[in-house]
PDB file of N, CA and C in Angstrom:
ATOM      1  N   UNK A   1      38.378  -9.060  -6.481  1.00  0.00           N
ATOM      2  CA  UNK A   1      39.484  -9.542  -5.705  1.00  0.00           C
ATOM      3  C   UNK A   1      39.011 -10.671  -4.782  1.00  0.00           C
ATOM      4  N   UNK A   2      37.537 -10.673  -4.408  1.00  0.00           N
ATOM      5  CA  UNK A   2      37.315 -12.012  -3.465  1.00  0.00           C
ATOM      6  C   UNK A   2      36.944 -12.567  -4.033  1.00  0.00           C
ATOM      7  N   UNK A   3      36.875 -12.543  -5.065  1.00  0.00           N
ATOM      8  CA  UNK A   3      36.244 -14.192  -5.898  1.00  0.00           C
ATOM      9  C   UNK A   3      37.658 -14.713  -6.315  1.00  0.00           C
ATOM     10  N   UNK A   4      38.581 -14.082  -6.581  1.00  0.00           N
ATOM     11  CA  UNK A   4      39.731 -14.200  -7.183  1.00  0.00           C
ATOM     12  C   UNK A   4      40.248 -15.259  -5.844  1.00  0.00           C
ATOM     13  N   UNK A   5      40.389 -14.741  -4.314  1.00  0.00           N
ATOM     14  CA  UNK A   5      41.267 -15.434  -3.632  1.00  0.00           C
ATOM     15  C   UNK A   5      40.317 -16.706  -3.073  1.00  0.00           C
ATOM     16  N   UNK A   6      38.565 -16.463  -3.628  1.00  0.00           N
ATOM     17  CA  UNK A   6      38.119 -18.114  -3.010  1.00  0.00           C
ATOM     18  C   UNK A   6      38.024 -18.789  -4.471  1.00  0.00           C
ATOM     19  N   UNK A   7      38.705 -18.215  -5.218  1.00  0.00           N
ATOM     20  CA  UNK A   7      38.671 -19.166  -6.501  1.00  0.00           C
ATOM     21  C   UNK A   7      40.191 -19.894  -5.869  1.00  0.00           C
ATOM     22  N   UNK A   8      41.210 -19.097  -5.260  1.00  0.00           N
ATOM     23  CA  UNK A   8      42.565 -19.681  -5.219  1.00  0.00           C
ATOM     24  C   UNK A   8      42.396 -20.909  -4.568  1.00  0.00           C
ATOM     25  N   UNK A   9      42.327 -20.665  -2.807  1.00  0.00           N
ATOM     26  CA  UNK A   9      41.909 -21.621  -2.085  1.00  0.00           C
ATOM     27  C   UNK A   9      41.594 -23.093  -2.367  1.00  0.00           C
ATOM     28  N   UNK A  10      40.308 -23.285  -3.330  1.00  0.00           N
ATOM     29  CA  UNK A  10      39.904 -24.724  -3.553  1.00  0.00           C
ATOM     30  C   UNK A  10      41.298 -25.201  -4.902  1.00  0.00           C
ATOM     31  N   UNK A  11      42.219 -24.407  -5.446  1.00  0.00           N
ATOM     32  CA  UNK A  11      43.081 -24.736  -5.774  1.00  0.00           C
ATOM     33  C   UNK A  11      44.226 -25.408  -5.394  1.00  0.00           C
ATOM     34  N   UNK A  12      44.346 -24.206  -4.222  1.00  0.00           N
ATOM     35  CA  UNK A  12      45.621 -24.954  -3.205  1.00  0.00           C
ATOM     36  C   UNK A  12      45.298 -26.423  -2.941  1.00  0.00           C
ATOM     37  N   UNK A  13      43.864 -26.207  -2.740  1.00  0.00           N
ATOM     38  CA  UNK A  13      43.176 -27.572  -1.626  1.00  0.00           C
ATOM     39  C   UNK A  13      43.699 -28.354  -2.651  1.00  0.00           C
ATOM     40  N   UNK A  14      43.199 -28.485  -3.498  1.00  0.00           N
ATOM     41  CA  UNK A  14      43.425 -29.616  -4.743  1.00  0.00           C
ATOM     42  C   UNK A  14      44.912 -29.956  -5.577  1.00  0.00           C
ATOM     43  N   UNK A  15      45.544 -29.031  -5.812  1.00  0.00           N
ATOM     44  CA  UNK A  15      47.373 -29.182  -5.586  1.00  0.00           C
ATOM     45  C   UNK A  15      47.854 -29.889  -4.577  1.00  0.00           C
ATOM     46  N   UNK A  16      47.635 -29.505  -3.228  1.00  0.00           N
ATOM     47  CA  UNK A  16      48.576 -29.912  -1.672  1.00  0.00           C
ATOM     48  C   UNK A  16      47.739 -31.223  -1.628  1.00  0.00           C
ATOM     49  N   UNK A  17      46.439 -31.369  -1.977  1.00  0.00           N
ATOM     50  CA  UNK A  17      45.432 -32.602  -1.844  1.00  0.00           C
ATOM     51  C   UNK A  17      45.490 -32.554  -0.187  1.00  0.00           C
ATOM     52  N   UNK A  18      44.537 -31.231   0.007  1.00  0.00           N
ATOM     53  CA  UNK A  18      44.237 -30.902   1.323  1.00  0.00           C
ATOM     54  C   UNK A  18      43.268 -30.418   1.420  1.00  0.00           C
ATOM     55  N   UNK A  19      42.038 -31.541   1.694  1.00  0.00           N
ATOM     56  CA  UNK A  19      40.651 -31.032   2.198  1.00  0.00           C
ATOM     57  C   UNK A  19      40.382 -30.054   2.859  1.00  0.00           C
ATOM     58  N   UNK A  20      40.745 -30.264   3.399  1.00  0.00           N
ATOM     59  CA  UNK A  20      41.266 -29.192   4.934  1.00  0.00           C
ATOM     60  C   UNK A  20      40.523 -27.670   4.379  1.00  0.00           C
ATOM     61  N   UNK A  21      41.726 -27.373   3.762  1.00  0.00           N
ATOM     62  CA  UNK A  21      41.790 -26.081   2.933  1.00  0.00           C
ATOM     63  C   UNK A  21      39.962 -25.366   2.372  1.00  0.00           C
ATOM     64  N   UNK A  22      39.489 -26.832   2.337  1.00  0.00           N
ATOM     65  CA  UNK A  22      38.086 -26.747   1.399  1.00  0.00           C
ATOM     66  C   UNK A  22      37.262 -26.076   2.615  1.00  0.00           C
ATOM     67  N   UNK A  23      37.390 -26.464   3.902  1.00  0.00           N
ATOM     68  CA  UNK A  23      36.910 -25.781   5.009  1.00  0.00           C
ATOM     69  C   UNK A  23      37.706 -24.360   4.825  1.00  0.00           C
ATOM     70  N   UNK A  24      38.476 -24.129   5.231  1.00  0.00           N
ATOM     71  CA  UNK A  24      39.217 -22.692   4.991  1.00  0.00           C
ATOM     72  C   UNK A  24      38.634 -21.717   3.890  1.00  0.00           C
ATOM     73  N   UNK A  25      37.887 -22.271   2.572  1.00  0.00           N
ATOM     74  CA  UNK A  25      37.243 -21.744   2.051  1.00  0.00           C
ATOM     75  C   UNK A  25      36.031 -21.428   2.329  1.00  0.00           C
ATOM     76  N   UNK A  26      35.273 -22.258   2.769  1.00  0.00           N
ATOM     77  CA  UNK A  26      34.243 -21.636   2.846  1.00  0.00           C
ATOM     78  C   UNK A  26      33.819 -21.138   4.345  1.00  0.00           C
ATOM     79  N   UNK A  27      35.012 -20.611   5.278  1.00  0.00           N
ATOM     80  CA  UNK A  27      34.919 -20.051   6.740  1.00  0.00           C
ATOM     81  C   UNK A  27      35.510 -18.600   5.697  1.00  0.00           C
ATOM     82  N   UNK A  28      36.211 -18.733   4.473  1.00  0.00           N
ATOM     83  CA  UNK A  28      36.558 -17.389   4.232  1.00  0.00           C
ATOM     84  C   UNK A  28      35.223 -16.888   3.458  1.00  0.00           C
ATOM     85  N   UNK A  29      35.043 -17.346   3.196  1.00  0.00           N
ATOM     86  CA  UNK A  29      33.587 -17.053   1.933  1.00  0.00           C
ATOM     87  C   UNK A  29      32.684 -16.131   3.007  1.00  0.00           C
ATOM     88  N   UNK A  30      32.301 -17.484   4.154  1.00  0.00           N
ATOM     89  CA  UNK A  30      31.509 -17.048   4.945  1.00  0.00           C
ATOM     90  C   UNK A  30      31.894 -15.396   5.868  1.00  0.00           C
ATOM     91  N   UNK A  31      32.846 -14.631   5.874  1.00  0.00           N
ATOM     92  CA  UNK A  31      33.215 -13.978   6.220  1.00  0.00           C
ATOM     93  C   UNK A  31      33.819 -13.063   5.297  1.00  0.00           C
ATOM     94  N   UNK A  32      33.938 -13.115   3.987  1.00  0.00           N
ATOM     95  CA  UNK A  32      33.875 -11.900   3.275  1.00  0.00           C
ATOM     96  C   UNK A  32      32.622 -11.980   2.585  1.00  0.00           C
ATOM     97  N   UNK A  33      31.807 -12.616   2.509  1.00  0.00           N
ATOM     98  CA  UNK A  33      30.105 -12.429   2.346  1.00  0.00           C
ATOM     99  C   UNK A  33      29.714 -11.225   3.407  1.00  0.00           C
ATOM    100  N   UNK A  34      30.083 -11.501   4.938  1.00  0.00           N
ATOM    101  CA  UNK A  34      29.427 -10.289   5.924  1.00  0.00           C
ATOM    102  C   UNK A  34      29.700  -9.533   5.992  1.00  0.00           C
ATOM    103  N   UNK A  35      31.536  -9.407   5.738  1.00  0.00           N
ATOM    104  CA  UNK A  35      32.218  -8.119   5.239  1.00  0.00           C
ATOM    105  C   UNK A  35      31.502  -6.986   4.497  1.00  0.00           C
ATOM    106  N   UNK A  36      31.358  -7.750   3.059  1.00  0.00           N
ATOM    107  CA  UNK A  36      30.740  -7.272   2.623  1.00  0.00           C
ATOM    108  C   UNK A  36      29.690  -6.451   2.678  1.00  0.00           C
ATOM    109  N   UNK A  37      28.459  -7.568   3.185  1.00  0.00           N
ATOM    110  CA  UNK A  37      27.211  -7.026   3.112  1.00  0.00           C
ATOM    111  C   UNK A  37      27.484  -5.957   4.371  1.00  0.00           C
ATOM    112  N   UNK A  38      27.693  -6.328   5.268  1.00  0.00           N
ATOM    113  CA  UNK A  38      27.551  -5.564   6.505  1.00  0.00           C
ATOM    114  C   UNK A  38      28.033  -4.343   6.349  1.00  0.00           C
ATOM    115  N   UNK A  39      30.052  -4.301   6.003  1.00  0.00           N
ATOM    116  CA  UNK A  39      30.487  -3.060   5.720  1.00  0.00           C
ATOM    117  C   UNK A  39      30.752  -2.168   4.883  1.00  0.00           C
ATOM    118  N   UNK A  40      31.032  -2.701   3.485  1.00  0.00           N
ATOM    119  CA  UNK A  40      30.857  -2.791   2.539  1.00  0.00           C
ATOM    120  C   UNK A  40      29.759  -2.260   1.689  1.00  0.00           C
ATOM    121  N   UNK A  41      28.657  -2.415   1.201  1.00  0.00           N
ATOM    122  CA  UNK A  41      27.630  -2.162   0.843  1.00  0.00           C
ATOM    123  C   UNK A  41      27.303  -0.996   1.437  1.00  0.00           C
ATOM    124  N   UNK A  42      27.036  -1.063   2.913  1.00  0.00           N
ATOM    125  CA  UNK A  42      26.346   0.098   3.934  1.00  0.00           C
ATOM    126  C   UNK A  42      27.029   1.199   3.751  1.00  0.00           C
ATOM    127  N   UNK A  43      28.544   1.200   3.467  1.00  0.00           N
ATOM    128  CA  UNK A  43      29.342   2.443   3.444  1.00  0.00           C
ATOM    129  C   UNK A  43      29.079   3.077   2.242  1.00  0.00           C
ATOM    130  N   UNK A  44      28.808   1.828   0.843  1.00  0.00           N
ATOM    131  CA  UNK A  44      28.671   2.685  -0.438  1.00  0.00           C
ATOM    132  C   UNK A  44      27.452   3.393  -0.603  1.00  0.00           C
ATOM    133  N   UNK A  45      26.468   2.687   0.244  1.00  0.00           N
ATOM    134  CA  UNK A  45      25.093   3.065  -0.293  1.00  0.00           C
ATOM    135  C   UNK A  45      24.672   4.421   0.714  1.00  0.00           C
ATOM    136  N   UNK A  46      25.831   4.909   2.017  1.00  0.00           N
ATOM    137  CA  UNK A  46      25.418   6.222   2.493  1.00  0.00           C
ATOM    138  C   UNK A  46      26.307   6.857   1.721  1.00  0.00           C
ATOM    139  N   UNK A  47      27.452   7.077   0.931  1.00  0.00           N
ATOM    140  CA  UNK A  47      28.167   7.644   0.036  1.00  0.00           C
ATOM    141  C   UNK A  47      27.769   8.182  -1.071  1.00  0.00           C
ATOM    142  N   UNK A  48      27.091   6.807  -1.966  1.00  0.00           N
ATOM    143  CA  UNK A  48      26.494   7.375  -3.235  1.00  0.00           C
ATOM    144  C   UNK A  48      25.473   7.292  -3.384  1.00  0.00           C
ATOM    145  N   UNK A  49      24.599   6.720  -2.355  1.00  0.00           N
ATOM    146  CA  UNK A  49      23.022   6.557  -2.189  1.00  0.00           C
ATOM    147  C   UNK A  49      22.441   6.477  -3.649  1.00  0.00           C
ATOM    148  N   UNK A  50      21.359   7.339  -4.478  1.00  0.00           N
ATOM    149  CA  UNK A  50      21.018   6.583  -5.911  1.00  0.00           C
ATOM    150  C   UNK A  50      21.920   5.633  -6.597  1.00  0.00           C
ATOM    151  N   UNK A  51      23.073   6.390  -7.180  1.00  0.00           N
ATOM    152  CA  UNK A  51      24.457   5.655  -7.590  1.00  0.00           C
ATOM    153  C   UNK A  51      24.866   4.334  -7.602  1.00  0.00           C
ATOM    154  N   UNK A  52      25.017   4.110  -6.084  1.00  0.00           N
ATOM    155  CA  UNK A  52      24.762   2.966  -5.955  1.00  0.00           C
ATOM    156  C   UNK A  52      23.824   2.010  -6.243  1.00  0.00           C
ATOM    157  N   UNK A  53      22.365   2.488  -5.923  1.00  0.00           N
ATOM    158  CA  UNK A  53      21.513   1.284  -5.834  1.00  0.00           C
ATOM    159  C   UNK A  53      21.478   0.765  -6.857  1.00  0.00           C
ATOM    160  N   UNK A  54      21.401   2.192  -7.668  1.00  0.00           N
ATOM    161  CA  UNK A  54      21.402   2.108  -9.396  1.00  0.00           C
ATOM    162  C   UNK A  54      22.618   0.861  -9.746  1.00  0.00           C
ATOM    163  N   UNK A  55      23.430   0.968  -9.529  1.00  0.00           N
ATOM    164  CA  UNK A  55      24.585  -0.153  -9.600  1.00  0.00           C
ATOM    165  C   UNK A  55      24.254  -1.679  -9.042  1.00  0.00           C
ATOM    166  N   UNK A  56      23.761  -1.645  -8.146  1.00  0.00           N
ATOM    167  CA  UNK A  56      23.506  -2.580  -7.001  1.00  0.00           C
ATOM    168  C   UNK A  56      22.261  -3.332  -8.038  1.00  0.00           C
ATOM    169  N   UNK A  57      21.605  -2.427  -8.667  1.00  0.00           N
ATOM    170  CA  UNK A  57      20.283  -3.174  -9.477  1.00  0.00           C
ATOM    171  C   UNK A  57      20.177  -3.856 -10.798  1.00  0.00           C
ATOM    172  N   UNK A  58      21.793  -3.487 -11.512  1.00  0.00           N
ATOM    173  CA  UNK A  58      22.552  -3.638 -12.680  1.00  0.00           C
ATOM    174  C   UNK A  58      23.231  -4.864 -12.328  1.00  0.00           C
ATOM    175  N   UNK A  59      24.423  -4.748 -11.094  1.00  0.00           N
ATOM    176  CA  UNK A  59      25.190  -5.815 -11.311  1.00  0.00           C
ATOM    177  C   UNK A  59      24.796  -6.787 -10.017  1.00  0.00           C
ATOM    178  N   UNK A  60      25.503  -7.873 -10.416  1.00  0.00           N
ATOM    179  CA  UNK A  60      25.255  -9.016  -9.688  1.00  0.00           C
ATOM    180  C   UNK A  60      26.541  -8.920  -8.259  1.00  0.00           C
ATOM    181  N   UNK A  61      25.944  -9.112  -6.922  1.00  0.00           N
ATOM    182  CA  UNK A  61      27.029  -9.378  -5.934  1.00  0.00           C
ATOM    183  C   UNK A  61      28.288 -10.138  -6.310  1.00  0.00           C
ATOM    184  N   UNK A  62      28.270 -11.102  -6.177  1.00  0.00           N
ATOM    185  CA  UNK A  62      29.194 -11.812  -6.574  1.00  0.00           C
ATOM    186  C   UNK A  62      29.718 -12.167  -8.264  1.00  0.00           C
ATOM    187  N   UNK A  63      28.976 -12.670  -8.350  1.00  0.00           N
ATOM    188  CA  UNK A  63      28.747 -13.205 -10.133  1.00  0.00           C
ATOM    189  C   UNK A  63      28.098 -11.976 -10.986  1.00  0.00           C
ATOM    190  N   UNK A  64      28.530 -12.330 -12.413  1.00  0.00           N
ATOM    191  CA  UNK A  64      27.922 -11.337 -12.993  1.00  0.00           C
ATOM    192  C   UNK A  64      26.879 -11.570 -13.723  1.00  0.00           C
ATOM    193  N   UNK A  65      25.693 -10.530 -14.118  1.00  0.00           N
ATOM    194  CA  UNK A  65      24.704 -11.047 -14.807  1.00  0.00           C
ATOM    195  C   UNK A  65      24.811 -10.686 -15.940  1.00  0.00           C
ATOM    196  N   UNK A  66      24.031 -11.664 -16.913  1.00  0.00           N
ATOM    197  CA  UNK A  66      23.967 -12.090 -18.340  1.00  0.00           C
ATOM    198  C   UNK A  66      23.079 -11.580 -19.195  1.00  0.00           C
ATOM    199  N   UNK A  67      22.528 -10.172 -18.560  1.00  0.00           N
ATOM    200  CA  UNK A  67      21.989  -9.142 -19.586  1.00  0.00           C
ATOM    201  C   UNK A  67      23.239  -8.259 -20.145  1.00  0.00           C
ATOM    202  N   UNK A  68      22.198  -8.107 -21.638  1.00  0.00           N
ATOM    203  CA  UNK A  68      22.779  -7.005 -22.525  1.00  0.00           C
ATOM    204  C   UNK A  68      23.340  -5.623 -21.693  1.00  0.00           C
ATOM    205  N   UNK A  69      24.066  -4.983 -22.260  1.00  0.00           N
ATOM    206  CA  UNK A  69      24.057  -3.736 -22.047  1.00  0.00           C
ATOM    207  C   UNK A  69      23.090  -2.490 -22.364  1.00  0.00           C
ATOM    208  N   UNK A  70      22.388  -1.837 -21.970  1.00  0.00           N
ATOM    209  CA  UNK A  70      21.634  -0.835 -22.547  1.00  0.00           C
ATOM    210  C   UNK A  70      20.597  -0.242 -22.028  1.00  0.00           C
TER     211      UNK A  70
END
């Protein structure tokens, strides 16, 4: 869902042809990045502790990675 709404953003920017917006992205980036890490992460990893990391060591934060399955 947050890649989804800072994928939107540099859209708008580029439709309305409003730089502007391009700041708005990346003050949002910058703040669901800490979200994240800060609240996010910390809550899953006292929840499911192995589970998680195990997850955390598989997939990529943001982007996904380009290994096989298995």
């Amino acid at each position: 869902m947050y890649v989804g709404v800072l994928t939107v953003i540099p859209g708008w920017a580029a439709l309305f042809q409003a730089p502007s917006l391009l700041l708005y992205a990346l003050a949002a980036a910058a703040v669901l990045h800490v979200f994240v890490v800060l609240h996010e992460e910390h809550r899953l990893s006292r929840i499911f502790r192995t589970e998680h990391e195990n997850y955390r060591s598989r997939v990529g934060r943001w982007l996904p990675t380009l290994e096989a399955p298995g």
